[in-house]
C-alpha atoms as a PDB file:
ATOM      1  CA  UNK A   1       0.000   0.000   0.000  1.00  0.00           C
ATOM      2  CA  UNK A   2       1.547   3.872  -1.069  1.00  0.00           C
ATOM      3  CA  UNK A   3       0.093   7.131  -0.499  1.00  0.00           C
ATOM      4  CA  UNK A   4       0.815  10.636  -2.139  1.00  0.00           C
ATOM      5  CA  UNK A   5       3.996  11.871  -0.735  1.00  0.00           C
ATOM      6  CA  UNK A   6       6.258  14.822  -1.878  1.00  0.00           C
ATOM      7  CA  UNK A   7       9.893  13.803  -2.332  1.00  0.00           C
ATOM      8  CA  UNK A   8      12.578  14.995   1.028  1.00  0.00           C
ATOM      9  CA  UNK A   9      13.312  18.733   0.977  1.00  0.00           C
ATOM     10  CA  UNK A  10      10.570  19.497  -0.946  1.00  0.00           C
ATOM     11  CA  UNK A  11       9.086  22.075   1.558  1.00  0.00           C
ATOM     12  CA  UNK A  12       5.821  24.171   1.061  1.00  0.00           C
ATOM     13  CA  UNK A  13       6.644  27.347  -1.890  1.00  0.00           C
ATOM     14  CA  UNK A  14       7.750  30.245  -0.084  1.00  0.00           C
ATOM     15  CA  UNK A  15       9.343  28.384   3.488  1.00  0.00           C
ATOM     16  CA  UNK A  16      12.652  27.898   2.463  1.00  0.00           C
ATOM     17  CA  UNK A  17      15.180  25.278   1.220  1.00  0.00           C
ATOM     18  CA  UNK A  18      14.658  22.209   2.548  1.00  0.00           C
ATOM     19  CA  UNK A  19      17.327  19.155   2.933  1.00  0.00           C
ATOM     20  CA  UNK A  20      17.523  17.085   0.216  1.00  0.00           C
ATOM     21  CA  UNK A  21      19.616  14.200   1.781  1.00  0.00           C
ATOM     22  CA  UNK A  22      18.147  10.804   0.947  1.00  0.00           C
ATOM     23  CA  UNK A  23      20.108   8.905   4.031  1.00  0.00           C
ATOM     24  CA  UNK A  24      17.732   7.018   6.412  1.00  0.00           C
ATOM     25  CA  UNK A  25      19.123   8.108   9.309  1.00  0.00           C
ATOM     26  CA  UNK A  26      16.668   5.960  11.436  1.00  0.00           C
ATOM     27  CA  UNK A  27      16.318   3.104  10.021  1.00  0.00           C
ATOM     28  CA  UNK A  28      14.190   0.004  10.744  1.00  0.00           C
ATOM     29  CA  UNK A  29      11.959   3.073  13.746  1.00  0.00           C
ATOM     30  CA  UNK A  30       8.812   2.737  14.503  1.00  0.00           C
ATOM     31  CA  UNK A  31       6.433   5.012  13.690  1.00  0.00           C
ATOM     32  CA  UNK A  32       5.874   8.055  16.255  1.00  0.00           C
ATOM     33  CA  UNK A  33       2.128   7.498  15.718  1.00  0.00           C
ATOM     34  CA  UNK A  34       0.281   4.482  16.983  1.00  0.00           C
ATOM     35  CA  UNK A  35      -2.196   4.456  13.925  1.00  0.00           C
ATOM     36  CA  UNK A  36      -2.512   5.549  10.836  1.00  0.00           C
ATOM     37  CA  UNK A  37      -3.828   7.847   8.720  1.00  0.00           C
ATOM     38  CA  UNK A  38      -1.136  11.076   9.880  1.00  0.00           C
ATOM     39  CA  UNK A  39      -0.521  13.741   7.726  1.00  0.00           C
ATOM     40  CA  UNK A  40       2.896  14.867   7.451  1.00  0.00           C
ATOM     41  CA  UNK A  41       3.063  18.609   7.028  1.00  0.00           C
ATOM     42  CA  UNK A  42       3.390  22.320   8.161  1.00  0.00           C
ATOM     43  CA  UNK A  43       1.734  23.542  10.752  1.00  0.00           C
ATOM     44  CA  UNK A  44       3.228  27.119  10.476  1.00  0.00           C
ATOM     45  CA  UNK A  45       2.234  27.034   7.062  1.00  0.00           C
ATOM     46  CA  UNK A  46      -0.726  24.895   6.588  1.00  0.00           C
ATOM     47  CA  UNK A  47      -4.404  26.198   7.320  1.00  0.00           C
ATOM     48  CA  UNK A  48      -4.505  27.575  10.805  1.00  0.00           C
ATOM     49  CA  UNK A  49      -0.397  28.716  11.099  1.00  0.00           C
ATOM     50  CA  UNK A  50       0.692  32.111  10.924  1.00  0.00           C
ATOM     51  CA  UNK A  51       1.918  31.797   7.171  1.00  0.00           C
ATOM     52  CA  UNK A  52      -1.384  29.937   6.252  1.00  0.00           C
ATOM     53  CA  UNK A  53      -2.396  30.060   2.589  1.00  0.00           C
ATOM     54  CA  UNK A  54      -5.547  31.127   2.656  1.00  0.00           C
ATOM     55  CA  UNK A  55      -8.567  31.561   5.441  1.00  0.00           C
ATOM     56  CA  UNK A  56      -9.244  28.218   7.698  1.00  0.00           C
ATOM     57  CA  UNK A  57      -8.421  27.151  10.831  1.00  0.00           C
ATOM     58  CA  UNK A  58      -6.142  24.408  12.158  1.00  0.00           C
ATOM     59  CA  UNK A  59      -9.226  21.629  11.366  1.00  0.00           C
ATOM     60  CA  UNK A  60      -9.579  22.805   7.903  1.00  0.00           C
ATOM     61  CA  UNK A  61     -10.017  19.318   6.034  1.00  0.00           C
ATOM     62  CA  UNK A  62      -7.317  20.019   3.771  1.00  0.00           C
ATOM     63  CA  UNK A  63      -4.636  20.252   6.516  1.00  0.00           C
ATOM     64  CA  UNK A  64      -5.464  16.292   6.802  1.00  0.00           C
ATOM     65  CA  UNK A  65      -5.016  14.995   3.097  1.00  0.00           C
ATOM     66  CA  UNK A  66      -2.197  13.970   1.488  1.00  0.00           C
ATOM     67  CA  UNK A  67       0.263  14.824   0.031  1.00  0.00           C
ATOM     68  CA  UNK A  68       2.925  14.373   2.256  1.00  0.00           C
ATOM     69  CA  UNK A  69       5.461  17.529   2.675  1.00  0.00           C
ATOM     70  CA  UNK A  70       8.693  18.019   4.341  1.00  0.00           C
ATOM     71  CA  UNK A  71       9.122  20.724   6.521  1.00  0.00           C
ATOM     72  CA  UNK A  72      12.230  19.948   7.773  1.00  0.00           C
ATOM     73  CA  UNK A  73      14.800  23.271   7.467  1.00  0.00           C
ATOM     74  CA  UNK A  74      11.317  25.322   7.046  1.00  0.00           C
ATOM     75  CA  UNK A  75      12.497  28.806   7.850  1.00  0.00           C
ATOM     76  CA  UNK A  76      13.071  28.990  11.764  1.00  0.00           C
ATOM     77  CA  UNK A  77      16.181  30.969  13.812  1.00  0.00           C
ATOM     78  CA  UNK A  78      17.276  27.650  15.288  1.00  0.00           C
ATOM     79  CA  UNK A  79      20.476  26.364  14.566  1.00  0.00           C
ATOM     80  CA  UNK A  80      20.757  23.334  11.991  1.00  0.00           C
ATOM     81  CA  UNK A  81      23.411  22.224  10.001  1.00  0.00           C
ATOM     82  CA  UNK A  82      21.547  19.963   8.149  1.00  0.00           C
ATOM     83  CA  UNK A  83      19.887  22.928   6.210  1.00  0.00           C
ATOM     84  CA  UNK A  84      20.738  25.037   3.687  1.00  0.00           C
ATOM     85  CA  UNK A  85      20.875  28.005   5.282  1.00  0.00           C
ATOM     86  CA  UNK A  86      22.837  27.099   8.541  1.00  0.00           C
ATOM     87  CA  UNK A  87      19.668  27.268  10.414  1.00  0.00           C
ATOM     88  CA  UNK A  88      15.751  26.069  10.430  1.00  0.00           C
ATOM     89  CA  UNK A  89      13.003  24.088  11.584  1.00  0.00           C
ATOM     90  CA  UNK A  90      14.306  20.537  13.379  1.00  0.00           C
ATOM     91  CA  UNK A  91      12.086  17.874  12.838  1.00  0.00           C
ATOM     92  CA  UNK A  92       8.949  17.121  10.911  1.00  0.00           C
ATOM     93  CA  UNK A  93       4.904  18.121  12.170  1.00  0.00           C
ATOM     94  CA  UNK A  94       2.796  15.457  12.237  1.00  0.00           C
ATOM     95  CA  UNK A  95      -0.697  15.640  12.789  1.00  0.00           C
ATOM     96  CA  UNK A  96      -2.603  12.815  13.905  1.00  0.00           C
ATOM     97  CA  UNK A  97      -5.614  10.969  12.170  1.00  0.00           C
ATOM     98  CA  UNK A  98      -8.388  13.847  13.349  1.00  0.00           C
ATOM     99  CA  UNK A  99      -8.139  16.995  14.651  1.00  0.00           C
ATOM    100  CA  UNK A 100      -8.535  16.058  18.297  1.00  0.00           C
ATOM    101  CA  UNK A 101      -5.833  16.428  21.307  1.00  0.00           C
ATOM    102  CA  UNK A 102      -5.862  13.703  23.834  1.00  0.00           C
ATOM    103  CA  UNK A 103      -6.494  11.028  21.693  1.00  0.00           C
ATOM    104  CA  UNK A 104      -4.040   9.752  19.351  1.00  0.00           C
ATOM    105  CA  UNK A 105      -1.102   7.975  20.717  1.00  0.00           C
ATOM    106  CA  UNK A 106       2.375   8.590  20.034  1.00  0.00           C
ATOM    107  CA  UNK A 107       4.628   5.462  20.353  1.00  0.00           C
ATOM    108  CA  UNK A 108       8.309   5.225  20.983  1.00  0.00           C
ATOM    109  CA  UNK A 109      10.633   5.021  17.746  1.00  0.00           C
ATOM    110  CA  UNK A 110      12.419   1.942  19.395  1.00  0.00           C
ATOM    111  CA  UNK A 111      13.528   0.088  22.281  1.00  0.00           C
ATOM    112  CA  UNK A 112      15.228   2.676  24.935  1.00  0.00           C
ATOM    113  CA  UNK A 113      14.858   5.006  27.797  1.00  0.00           C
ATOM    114  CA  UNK A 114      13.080   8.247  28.392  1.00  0.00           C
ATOM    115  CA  UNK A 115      16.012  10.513  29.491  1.00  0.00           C
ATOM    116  CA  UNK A 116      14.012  13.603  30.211  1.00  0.00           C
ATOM    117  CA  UNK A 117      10.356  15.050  30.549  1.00  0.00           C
ATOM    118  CA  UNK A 118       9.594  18.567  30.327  1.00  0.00           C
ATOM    119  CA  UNK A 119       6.938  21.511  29.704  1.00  0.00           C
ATOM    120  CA  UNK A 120       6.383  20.345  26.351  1.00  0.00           C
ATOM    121  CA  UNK A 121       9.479  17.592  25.361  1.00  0.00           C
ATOM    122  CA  UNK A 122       9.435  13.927  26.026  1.00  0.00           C
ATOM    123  CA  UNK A 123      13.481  12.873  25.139  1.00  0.00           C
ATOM    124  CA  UNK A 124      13.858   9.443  24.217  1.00  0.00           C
ATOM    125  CA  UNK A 125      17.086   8.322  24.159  1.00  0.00           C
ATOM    126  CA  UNK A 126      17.262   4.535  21.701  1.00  0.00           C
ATOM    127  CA  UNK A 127      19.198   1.927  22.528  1.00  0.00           C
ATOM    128  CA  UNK A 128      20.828   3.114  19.069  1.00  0.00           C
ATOM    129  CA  UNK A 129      22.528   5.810  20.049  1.00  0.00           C
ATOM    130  CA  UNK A 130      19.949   8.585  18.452  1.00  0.00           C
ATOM    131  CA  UNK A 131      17.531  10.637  20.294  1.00  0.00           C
ATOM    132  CA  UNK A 132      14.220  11.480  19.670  1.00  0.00           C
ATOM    133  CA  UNK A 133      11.971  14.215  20.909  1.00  0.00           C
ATOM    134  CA  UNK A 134       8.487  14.473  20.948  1.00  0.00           C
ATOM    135  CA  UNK A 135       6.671  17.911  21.577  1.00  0.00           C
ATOM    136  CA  UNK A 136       3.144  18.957  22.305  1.00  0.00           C
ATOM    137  CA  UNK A 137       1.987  15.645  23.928  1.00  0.00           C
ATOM    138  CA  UNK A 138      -0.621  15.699  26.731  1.00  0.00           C
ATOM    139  CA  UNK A 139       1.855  16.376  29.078  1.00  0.00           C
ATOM    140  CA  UNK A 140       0.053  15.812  32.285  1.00  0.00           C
ATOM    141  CA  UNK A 141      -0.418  12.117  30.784  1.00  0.00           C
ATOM    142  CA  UNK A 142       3.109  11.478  29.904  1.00  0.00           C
ATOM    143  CA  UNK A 143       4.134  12.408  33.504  1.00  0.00           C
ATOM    144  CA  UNK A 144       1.781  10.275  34.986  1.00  0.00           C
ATOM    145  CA  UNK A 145       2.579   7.923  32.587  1.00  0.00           C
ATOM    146  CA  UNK A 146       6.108   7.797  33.725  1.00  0.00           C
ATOM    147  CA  UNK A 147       6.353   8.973  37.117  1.00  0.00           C
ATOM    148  CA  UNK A 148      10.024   7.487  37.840  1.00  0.00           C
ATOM    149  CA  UNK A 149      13.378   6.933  36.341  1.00  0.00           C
ATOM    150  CA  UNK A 150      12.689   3.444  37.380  1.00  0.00           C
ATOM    151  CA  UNK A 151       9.115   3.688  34.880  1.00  0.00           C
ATOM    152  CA  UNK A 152      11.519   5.053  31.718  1.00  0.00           C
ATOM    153  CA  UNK A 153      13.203   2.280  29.816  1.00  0.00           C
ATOM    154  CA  UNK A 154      11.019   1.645  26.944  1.00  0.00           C
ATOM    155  CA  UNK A 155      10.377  -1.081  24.251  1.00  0.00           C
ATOM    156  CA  UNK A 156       9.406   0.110  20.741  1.00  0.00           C
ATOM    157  CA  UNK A 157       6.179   0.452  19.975  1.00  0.00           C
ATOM    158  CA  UNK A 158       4.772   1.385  23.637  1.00  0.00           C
ATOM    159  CA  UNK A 159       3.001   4.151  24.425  1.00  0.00           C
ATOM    160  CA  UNK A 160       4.206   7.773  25.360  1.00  0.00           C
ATOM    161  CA  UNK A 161       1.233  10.112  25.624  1.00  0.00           C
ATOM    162  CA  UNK A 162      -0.948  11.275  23.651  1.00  0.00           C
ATOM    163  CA  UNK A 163      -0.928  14.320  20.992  1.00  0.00           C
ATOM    164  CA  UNK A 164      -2.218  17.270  22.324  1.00  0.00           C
ATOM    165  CA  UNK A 165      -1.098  20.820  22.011  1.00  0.00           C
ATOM    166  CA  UNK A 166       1.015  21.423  25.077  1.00  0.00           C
ATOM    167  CA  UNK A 167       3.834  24.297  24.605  1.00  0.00           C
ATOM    168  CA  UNK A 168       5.159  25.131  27.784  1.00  0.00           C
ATOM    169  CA  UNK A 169       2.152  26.854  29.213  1.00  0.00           C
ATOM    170  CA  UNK A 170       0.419  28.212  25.895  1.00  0.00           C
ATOM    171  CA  UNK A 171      -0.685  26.251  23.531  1.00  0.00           C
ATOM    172  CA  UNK A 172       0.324  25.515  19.531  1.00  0.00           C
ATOM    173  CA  UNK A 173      -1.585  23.769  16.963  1.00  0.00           C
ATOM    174  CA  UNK A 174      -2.685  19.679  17.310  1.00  0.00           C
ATOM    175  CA  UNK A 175       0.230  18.047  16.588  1.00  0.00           C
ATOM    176  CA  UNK A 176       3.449  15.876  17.294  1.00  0.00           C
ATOM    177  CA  UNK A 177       6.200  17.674  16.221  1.00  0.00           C
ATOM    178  CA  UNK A 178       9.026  14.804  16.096  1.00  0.00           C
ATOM    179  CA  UNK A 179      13.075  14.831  15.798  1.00  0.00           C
ATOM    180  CA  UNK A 180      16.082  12.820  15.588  1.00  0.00           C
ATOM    181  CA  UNK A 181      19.390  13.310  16.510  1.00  0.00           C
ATOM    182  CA  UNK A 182      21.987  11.290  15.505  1.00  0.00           C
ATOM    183  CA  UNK A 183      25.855  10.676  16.073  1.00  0.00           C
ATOM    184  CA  UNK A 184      27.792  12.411  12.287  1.00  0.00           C
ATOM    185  CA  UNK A 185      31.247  12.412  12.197  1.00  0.00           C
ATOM    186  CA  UNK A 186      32.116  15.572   9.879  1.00  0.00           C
ATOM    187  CA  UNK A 187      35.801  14.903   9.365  1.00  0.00           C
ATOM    188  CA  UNK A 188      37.122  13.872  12.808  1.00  0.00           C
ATOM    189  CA  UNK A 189      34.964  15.768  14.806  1.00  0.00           C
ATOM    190  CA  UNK A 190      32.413  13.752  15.771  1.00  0.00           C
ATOM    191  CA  UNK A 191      28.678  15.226  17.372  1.00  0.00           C
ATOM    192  CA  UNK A 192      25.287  14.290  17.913  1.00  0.00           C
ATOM    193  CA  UNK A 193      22.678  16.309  15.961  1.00  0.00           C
ATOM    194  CA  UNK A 194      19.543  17.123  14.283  1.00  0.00           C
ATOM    195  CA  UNK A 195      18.995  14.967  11.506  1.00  0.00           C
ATOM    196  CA  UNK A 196      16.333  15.145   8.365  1.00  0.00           C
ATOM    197  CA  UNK A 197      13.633  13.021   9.718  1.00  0.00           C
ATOM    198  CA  UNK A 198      11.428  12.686   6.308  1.00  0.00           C
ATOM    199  CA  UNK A 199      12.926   9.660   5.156  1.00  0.00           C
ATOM    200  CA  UNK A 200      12.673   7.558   8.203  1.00  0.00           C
ATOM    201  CA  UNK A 201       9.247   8.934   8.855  1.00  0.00           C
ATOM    202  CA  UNK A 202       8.128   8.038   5.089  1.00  0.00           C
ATOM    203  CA  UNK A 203       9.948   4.335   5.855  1.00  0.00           C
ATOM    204  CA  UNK A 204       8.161   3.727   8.685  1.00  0.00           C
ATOM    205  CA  UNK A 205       4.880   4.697   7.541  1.00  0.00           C
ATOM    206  CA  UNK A 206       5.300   2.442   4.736  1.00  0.00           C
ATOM    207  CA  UNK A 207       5.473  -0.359   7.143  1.00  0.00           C
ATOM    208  CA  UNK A 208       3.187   0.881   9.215  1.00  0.00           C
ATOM    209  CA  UNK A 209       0.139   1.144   6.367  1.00  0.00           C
ATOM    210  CA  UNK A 210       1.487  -2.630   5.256  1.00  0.00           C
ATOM    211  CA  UNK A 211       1.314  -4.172   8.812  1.00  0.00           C
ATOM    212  CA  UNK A 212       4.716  -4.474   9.008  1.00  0.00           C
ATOM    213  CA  UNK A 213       5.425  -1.661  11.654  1.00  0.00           C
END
């Protein structure tokens, strides 16, 4: 089973230059999302955002369609070296099947432990080596979820919390706005960073939709 997806670093017209690098940097992940449908796209820039293309609001039916888009390296201040310009958005929105908060699960990416809860970040740190973040879960959930380091070591698959709109206080869009970080070695200087999460995300789907998440 396929689904309409734009190719990596094709971001929406007028965001910026997205990253073009085809390397799975996660591969054989879960899927951040229990279930499908998701729709991978912008929130900034899709119905609702700031930059939004035209009047709706975040449950505008054609923010949950595909195409697929990248928004990886969408214009932000952040730091990333992954992008074009030296700097941009560092991981992919994904919305969930509907547009309701509290009721889609996200899932860990693989087997590890949860290194860190905060305001609006769940850091999951895979018995890879990579990191992945999760932000704007239900974050109440996720703490009651995991109330101890002794509750935090992970298998694949299990639940984290649920997608809400959490942001440190205020509140965003519905959505789970996912990274990785993995370990590059640029010459001899070796770091763990923010990685384009696209491919993986489009890998894992794949299985996902063909029962073979």
């Amino acid at each position: 089973m396929t689904w309409p997806h734009e190719p990596p670093g094709v971001l929406y017209p007028g965001s910026g230059s997205g990253a073009t690098d085809p390397t799975l940097w996660a591969a054989g992940m879960r899927f951040p999302l229990e279930a499908a449908p998701a729709w991978a796209n912008s929130q900034v820039y899709g119905y609702g955002g700031w930059q939004a293309p035209g009047p709706g609001g975040q449950c505008d039916p054609r923010n949950y369609a595909y195409p697929w888009r990248d928004n990886f390296c969408e214009t932000r201040s952040w730091s990333n070296s992954k992008c074009p310009a030296g700097r941009g958005h560092q991981g992919q929105d994904i919305r969930p099947a509907t547009c309701q908060k509290k009721v889609h699960w996200a899932v860990a990416a693989e087997a590890g432990r949860i290194s860190s809860i905060g305001s609006y970040i769940l850091t999951l740190l895979g018995d890879s080596g990579r990191i992945y973040r999760y932000l704007h879960l239900d974050m109440a959930e996720v703490n009651a979820l995991f109330p101890t380091p002794a509750s935090r070591t992970v298998t694949r698959g299990q639940r984290l919390g649920r997608v809400s709109d959490d942001f440190g206080g205020n509140a965003t869009t519905i959505h789970l706005h996912f990274e990785i970080k993995a370990p590059v070695t640029d010459g001899e200087t070796a770091a763990v960073i923010f990685v384009p999460t696209y491919t993986s995300l489009v890998d894992s789907y794949s299985r996902l939709l063909n029962a073979a998440a």
